[in-house]
PDB file of N, CA and C in Angstrom:
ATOM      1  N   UNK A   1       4.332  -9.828   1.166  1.00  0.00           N
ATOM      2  CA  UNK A   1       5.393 -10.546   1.835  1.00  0.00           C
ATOM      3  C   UNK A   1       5.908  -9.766   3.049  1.00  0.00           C
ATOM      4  N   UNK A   2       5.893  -8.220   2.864  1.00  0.00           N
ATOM      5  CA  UNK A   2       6.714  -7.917   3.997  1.00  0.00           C
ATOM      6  C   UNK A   2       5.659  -7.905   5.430  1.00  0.00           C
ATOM      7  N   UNK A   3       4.318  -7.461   4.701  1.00  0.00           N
ATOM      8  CA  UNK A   3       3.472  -7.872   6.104  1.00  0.00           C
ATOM      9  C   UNK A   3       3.494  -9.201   6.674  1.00  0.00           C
ATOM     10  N   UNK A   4       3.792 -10.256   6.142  1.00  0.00           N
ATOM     11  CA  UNK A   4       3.816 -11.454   6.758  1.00  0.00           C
ATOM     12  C   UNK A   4       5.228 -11.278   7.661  1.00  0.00           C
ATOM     13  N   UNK A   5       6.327 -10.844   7.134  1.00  0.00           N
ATOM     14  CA  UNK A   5       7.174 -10.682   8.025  1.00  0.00           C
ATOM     15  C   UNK A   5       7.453 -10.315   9.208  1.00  0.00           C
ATOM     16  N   UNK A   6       6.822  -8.679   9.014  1.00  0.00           N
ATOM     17  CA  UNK A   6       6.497  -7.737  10.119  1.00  0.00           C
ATOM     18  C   UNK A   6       5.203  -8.658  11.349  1.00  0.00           C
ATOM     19  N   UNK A   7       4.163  -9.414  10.978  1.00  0.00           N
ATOM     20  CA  UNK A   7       3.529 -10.002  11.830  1.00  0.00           C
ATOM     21  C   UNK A   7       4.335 -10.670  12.366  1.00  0.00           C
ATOM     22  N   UNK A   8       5.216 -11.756  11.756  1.00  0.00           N
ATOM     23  CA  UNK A   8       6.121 -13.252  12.302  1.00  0.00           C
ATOM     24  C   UNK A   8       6.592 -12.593  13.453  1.00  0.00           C
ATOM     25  N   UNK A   9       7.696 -11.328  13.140  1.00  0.00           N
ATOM     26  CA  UNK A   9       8.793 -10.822  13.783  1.00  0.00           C
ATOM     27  C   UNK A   9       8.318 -10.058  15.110  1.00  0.00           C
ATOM     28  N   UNK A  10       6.714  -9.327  14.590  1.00  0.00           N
ATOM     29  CA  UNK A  10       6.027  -9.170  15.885  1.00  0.00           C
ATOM     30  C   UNK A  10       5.955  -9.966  17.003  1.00  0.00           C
ATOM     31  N   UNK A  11       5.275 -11.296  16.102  1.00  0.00           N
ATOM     32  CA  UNK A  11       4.834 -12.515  17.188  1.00  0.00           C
ATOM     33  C   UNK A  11       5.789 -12.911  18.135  1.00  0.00           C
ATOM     34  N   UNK A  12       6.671 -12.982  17.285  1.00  0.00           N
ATOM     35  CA  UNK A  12       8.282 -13.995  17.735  1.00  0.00           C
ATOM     36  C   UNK A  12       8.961 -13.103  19.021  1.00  0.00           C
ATOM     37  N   UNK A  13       9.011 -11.389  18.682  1.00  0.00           N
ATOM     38  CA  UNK A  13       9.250 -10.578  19.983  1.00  0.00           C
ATOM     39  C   UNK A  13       8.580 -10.579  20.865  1.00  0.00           C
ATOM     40  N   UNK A  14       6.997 -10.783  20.950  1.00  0.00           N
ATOM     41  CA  UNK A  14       5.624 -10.693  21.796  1.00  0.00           C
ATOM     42  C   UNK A  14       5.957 -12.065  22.790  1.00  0.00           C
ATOM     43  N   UNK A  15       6.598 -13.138  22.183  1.00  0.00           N
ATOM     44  CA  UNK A  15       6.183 -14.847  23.019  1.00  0.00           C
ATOM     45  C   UNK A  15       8.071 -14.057  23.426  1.00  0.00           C
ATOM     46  N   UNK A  16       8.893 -14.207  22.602  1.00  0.00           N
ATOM     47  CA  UNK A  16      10.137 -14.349  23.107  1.00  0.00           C
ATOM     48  C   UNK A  16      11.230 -13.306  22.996  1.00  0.00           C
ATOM     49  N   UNK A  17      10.908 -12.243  23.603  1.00  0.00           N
ATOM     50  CA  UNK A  17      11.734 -10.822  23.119  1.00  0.00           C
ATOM     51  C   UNK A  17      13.344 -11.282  23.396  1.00  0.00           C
ATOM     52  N   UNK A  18      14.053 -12.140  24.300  1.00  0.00           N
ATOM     53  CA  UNK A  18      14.971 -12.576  24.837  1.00  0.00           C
ATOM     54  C   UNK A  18      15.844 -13.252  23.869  1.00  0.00           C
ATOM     55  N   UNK A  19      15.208 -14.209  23.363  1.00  0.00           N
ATOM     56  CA  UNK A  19      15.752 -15.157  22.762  1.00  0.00           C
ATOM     57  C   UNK A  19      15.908 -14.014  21.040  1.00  0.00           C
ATOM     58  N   UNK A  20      15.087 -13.283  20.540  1.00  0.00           N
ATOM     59  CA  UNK A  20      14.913 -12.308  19.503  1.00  0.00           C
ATOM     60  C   UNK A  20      16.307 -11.769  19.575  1.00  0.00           C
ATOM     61  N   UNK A  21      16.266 -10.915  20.700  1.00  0.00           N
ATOM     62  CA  UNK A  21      17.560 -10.258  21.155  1.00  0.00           C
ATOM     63  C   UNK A  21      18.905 -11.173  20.997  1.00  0.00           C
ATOM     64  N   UNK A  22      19.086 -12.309  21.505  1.00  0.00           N
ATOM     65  CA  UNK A  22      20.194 -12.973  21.085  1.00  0.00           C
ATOM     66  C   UNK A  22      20.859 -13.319  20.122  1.00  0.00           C
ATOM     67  N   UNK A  23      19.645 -13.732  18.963  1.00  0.00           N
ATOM     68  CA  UNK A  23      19.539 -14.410  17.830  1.00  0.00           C
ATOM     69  C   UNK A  23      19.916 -12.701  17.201  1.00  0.00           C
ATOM     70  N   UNK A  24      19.391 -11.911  17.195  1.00  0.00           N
ATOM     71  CA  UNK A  24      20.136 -10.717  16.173  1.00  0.00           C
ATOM     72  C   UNK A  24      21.177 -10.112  16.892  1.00  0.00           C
ATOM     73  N   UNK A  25      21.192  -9.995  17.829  1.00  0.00           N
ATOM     74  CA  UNK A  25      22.347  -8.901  18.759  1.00  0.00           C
ATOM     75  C   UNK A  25      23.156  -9.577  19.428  1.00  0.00           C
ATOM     76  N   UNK A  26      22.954 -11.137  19.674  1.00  0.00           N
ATOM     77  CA  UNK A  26      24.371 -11.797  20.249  1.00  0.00           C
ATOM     78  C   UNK A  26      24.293 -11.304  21.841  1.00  0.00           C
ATOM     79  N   UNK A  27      23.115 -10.617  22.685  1.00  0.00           N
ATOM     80  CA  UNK A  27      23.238 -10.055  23.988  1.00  0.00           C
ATOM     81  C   UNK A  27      21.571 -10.507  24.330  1.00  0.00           C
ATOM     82  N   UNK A  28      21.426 -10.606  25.727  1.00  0.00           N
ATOM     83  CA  UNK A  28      20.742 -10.735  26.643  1.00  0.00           C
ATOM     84  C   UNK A  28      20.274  -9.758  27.083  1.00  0.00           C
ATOM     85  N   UNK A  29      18.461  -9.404  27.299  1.00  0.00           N
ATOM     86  CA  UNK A  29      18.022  -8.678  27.995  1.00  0.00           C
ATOM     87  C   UNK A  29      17.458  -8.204  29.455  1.00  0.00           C
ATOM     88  N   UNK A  30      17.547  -7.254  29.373  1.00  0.00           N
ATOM     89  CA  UNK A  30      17.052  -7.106  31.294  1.00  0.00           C
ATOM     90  C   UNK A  30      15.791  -7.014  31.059  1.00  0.00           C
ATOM     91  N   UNK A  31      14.944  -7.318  32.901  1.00  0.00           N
ATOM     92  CA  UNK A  31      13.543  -7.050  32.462  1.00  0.00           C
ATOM     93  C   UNK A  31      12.696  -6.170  31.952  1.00  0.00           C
ATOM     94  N   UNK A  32      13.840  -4.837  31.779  1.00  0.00           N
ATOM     95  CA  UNK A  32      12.466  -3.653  31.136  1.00  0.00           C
ATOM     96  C   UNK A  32      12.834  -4.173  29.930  1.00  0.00           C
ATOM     97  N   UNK A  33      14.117  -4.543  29.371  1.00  0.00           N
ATOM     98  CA  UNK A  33      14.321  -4.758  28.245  1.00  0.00           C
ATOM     99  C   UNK A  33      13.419  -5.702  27.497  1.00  0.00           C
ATOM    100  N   UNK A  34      13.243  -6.472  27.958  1.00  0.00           N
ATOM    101  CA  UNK A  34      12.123  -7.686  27.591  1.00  0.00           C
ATOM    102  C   UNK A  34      10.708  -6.997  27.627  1.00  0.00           C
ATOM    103  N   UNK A  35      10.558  -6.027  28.139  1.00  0.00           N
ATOM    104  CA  UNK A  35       8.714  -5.344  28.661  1.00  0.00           C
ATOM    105  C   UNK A  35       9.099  -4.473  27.172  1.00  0.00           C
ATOM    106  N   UNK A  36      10.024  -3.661  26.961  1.00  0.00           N
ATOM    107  CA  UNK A  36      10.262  -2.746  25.542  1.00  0.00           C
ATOM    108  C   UNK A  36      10.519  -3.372  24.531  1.00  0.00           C
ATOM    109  N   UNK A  37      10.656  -4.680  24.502  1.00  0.00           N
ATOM    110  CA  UNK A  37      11.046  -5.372  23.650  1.00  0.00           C
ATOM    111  C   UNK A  37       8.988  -6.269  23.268  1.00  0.00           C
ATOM    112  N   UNK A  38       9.006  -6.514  23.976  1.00  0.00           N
ATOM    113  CA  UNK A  38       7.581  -6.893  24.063  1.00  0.00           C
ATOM    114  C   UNK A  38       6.874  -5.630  23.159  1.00  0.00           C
ATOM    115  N   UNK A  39       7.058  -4.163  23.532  1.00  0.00           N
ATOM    116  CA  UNK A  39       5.672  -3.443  23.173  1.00  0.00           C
ATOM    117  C   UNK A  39       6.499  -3.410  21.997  1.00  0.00           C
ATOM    118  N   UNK A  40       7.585  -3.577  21.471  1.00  0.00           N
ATOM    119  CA  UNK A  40       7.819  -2.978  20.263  1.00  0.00           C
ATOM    120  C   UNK A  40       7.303  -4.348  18.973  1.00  0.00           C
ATOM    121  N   UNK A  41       7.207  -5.534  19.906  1.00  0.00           N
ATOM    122  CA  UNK A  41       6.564  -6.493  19.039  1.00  0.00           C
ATOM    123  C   UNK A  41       5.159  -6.324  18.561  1.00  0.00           C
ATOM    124  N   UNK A  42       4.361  -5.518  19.749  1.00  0.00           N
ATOM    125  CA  UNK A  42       2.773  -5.129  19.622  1.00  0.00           C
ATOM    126  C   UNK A  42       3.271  -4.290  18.357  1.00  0.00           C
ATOM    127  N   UNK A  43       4.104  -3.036  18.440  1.00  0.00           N
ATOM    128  CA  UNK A  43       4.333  -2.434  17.142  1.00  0.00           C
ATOM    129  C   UNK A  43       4.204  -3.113  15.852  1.00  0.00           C
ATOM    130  N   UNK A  44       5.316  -3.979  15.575  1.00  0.00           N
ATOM    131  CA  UNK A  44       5.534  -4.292  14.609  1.00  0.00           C
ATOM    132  C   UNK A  44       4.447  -5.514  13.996  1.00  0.00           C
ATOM    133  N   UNK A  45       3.789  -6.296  15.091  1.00  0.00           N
ATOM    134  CA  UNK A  45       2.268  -6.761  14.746  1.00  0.00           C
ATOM    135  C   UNK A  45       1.475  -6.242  13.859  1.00  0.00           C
ATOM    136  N   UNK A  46       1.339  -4.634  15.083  1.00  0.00           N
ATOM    137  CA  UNK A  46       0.140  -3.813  13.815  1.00  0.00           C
ATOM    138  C   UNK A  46       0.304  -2.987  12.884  1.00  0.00           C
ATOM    139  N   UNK A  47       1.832  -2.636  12.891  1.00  0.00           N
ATOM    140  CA  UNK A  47       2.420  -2.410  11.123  1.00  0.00           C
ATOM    141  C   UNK A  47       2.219  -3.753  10.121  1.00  0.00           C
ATOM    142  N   UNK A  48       2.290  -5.002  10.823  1.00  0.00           N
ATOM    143  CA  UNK A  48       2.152  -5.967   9.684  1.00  0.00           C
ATOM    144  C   UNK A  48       0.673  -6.147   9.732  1.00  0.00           C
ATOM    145  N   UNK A  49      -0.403  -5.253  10.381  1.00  0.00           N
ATOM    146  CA  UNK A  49      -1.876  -5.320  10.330  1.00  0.00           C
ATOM    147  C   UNK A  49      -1.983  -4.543   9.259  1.00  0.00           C
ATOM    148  N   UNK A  50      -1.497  -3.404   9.690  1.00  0.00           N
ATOM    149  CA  UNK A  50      -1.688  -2.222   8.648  1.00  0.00           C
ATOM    150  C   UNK A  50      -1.396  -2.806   7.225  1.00  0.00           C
ATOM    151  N   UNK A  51      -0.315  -3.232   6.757  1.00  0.00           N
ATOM    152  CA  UNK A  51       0.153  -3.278   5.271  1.00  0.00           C
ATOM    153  C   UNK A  51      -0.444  -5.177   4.678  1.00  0.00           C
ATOM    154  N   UNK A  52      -1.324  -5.462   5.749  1.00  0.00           N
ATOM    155  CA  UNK A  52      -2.057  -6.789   5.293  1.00  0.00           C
ATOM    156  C   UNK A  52      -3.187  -6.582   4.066  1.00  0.00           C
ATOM    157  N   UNK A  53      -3.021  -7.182   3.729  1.00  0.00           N
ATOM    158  CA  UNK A  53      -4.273  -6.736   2.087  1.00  0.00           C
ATOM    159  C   UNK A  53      -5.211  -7.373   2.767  1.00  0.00           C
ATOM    160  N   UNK A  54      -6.495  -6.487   2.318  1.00  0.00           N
ATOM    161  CA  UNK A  54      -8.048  -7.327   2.656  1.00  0.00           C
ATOM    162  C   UNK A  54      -8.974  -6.694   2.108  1.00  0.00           C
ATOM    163  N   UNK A  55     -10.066  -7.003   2.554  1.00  0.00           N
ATOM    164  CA  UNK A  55     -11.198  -5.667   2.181  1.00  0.00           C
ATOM    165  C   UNK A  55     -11.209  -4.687   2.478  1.00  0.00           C
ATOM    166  N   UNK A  56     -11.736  -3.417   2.323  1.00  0.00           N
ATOM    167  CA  UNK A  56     -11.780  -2.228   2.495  1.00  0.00           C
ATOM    168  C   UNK A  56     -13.215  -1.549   3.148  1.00  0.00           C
ATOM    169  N   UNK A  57     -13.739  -2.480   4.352  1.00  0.00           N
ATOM    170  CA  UNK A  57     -14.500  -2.451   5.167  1.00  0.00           C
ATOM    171  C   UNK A  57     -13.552  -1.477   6.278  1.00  0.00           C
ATOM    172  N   UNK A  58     -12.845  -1.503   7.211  1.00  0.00           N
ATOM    173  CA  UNK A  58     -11.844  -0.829   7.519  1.00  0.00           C
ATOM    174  C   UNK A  58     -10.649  -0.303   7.073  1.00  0.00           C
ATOM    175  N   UNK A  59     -10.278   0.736   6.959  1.00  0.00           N
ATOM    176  CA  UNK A  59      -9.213   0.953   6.553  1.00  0.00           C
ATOM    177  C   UNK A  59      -7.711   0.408   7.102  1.00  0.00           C
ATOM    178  N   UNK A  60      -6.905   0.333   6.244  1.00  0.00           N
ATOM    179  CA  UNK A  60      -5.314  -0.196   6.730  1.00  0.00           C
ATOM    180  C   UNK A  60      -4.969  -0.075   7.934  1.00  0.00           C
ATOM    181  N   UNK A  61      -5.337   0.966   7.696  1.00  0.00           N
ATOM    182  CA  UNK A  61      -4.616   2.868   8.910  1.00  0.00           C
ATOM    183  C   UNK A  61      -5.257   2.723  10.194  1.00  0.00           C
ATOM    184  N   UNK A  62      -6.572   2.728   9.860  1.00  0.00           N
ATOM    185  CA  UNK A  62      -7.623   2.457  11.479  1.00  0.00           C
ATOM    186  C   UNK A  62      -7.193   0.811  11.555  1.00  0.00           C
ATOM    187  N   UNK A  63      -7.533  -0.028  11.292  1.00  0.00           N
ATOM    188  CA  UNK A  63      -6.804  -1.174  11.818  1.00  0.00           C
ATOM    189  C   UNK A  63      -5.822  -1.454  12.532  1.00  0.00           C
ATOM    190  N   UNK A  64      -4.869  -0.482  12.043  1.00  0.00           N
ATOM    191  CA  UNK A  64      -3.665  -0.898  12.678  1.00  0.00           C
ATOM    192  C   UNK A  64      -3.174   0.096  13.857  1.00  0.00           C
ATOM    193  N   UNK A  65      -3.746   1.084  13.900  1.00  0.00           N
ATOM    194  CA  UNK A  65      -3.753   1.808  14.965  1.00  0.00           C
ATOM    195  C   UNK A  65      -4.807   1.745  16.085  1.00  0.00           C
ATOM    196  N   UNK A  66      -5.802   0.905  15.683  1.00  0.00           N
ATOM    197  CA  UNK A  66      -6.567   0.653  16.581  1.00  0.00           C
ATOM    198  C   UNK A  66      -6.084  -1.129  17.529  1.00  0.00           C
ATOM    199  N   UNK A  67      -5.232  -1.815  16.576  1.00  0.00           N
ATOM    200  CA  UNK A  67      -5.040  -2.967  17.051  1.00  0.00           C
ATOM    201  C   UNK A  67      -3.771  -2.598  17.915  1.00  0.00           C
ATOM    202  N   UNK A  68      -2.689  -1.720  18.017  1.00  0.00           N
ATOM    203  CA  UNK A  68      -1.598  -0.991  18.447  1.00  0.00           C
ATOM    204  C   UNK A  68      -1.994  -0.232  19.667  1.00  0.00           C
ATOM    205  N   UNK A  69      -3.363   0.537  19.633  1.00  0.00           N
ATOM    206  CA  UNK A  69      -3.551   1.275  21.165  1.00  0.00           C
ATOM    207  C   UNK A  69      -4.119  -0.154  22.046  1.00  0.00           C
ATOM    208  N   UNK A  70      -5.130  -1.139  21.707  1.00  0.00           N
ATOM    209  CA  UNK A  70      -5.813  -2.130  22.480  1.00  0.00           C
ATOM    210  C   UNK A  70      -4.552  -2.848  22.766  1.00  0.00           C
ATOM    211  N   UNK A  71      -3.737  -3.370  22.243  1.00  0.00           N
ATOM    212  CA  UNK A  71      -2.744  -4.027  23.102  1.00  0.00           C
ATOM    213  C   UNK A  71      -1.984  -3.473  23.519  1.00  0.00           C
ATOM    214  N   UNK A  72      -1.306  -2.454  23.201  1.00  0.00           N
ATOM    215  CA  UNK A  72      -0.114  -1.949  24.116  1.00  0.00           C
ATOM    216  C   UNK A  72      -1.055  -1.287  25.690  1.00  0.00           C
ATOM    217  N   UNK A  73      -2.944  -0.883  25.767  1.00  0.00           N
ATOM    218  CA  UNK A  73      -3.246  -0.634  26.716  1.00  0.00           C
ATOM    219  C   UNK A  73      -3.305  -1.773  27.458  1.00  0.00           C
ATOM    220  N   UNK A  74      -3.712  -3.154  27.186  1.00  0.00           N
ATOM    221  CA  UNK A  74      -3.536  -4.090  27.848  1.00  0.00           C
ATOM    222  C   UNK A  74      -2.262  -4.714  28.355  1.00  0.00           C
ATOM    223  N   UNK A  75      -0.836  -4.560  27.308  1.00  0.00           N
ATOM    224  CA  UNK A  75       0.430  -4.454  27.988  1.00  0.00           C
ATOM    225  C   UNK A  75       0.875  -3.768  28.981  1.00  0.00           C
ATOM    226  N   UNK A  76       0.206  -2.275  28.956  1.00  0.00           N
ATOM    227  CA  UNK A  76       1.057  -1.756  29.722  1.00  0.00           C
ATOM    228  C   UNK A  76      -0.228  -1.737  31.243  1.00  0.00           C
ATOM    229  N   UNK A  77      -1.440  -2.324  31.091  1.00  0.00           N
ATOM    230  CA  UNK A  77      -1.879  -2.277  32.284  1.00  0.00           C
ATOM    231  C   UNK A  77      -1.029  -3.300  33.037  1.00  0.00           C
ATOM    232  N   UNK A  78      -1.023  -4.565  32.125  1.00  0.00           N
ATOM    233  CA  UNK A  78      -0.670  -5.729  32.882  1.00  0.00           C
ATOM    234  C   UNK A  78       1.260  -5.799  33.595  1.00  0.00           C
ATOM    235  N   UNK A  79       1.334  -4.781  33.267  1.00  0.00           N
ATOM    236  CA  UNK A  79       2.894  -4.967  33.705  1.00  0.00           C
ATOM    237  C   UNK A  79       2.782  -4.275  34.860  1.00  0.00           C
ATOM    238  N   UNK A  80       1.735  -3.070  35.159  1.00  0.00           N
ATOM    239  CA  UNK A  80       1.767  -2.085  36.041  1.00  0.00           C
ATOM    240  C   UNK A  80       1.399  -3.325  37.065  1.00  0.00           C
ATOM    241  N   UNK A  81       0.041  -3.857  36.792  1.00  0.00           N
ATOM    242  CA  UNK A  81      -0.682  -4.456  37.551  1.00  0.00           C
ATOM    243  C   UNK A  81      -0.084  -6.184  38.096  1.00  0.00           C
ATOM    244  N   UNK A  82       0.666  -6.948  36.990  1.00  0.00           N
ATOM    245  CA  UNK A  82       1.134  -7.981  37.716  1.00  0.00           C
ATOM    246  C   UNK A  82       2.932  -8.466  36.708  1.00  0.00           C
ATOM    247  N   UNK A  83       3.291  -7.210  36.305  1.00  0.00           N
ATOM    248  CA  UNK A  83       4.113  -7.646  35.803  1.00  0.00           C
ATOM    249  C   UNK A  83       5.761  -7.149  36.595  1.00  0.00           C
ATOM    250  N   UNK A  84       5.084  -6.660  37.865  1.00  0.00           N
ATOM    251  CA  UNK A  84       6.068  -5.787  39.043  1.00  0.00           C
ATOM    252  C   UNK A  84       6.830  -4.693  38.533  1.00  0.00           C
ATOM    253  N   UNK A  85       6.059  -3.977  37.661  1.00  0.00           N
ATOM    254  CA  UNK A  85       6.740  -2.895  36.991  1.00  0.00           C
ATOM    255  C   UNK A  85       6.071  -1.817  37.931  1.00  0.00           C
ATOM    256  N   UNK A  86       6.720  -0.733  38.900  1.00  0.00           N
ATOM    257  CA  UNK A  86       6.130   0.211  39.387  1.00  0.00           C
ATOM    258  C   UNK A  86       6.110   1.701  39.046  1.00  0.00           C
ATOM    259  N   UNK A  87       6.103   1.833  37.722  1.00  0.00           N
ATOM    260  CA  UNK A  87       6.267   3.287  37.345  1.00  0.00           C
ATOM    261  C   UNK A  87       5.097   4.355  37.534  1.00  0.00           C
ATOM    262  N   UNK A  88       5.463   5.753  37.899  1.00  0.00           N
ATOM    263  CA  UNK A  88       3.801   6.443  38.324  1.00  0.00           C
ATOM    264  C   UNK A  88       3.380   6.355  36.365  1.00  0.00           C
ATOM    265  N   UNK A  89       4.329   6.354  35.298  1.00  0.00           N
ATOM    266  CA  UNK A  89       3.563   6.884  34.395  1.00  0.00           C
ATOM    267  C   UNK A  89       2.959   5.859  33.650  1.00  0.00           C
ATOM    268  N   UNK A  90       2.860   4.232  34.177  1.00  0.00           N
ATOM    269  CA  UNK A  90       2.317   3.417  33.585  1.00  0.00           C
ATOM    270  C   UNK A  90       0.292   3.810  33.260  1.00  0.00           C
ATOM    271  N   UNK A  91       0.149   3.670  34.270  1.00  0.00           N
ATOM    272  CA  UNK A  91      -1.380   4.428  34.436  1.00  0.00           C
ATOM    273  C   UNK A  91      -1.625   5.303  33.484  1.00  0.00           C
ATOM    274  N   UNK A  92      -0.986   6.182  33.404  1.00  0.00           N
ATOM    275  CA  UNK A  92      -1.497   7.362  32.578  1.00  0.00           C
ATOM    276  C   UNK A  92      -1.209   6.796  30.750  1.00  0.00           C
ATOM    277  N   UNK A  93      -0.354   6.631  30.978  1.00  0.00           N
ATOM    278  CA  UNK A  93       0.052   5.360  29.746  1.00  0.00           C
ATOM    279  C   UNK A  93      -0.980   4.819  28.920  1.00  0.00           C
ATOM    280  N   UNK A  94      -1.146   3.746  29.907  1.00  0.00           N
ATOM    281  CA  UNK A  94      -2.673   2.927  29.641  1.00  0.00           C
ATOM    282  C   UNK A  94      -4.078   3.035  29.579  1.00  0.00           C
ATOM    283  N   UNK A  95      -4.088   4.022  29.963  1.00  0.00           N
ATOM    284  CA  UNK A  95      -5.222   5.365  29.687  1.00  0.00           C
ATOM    285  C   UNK A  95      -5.663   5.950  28.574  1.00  0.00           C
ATOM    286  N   UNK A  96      -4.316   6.357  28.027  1.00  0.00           N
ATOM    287  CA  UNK A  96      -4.242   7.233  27.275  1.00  0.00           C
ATOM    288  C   UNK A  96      -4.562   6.183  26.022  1.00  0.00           C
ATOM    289  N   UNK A  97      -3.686   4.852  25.890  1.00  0.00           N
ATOM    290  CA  UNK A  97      -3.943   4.129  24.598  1.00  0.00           C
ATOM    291  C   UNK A  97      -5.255   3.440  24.433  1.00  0.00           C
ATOM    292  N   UNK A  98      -5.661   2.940  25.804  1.00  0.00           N
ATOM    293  CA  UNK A  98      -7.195   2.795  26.288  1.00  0.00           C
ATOM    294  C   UNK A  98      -8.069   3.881  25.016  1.00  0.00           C
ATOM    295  N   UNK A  99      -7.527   5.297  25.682  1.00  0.00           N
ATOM    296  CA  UNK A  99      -9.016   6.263  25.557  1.00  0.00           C
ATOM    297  C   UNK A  99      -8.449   6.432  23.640  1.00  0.00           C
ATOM    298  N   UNK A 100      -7.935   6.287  23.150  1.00  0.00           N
ATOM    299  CA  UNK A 100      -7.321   6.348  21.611  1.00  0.00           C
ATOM    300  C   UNK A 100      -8.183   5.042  21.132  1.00  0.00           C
ATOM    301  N   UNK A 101      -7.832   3.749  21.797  1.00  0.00           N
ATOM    302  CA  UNK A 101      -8.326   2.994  21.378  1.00  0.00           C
ATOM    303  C   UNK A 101      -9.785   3.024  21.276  1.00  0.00           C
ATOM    304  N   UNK A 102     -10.307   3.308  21.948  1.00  0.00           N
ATOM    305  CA  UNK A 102     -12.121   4.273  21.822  1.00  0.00           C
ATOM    306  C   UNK A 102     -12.371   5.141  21.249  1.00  0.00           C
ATOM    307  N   UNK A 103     -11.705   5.541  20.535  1.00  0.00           N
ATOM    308  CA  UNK A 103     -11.725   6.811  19.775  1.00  0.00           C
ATOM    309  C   UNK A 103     -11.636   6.046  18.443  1.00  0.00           C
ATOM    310  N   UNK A 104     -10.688   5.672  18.231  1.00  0.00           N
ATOM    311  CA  UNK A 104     -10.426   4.973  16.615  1.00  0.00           C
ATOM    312  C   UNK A 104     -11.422   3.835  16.711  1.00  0.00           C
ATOM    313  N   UNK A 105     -12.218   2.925  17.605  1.00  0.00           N
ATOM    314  CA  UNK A 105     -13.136   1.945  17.483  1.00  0.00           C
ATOM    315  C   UNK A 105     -14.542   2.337  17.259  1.00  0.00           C
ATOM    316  N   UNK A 106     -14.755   3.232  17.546  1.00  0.00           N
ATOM    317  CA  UNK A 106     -16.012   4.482  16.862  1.00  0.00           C
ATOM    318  C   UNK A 106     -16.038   4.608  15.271  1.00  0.00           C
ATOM    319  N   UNK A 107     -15.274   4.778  14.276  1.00  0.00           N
ATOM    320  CA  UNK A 107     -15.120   5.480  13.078  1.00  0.00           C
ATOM    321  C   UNK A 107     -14.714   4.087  12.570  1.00  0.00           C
ATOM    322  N   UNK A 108     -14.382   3.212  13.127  1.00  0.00           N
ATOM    323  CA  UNK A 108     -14.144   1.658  12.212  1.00  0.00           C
ATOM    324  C   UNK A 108     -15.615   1.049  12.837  1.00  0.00           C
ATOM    325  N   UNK A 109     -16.602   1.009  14.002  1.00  0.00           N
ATOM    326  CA  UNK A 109     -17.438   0.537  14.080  1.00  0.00           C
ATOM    327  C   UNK A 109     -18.669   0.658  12.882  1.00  0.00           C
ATOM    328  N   UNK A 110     -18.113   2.368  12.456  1.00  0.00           N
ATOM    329  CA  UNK A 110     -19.923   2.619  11.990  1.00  0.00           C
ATOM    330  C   UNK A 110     -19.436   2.612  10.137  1.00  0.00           C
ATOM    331  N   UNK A 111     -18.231   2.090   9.753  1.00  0.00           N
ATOM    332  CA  UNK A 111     -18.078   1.811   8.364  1.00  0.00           C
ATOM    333  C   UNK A 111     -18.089   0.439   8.445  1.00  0.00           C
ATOM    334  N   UNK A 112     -18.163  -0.153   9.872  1.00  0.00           N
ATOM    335  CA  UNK A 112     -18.196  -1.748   9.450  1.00  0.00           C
ATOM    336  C   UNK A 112     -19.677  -2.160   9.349  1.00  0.00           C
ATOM    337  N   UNK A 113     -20.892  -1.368  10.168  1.00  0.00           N
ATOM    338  CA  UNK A 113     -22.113  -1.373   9.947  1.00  0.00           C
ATOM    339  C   UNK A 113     -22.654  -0.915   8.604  1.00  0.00           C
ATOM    340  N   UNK A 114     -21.811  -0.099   8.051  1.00  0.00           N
ATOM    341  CA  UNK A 114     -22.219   0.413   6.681  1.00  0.00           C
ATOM    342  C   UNK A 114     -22.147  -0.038   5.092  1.00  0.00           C
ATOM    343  N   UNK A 115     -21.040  -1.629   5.465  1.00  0.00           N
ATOM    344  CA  UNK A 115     -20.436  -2.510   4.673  1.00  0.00           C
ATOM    345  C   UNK A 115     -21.668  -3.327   4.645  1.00  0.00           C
ATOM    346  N   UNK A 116     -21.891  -3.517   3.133  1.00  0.00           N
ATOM    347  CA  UNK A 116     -23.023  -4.286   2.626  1.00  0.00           C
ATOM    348  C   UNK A 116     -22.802  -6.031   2.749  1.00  0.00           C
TER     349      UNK A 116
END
């Protein structure tokens, strides 16, 4: 149950961090607020990846840290790139969860080849 939650509450911050914010806090966000409010939905997505029951072809752990670096690198490219966010440390940012995310997709690739 609580992973279904943690996904919903992901989703629901990911489409509408704004309206999230109102509905619990009674306040309105600014635009980084909505961009931090956004990655913290990617968070709470792949905590509700992580604690999802399934097979044990991948682990919890690599799942959910691998589904957590691929989107927050694609969040935070796309904000650099068309979301008019100009920070120097976006780049390095997106890099970094990029090159993680290649790292953890290696060690879930070759136990998913190894699954009968």
């Amino acid at each position: 149950m609580s992973a279904v939650i943690e996904v919903a509450v992901g989703i629901a911050l990911i489409a509408a961090p704004d309206l999230v914010a109102q509905v619990l806090l009674r306040a309105g966000l600014t635009s980084s607020g909505v961009a931090v409010g956004r990655l913290c939905g990617i968070g709470l997505l792949s905590l509700g990846l992580s604690c999802w029951p399934g097979g044990e072809s991948v682990p919890a752990q690599l799942r959910g840290l691998f589904a957590y670096n691929v989107l927050a690198a694609f969040f935070l490219g796309y904000l650099r790139v068309g979301g008019g966010f100009v920070s120097y440390l976006l780049w390095p940012a997106c890099v970094l969860h990029a090159l993680l995310a290649l790292l953890l997709a290696r060690p879930a690739w070759v136990r998913v080849r190894q699954a009968p």
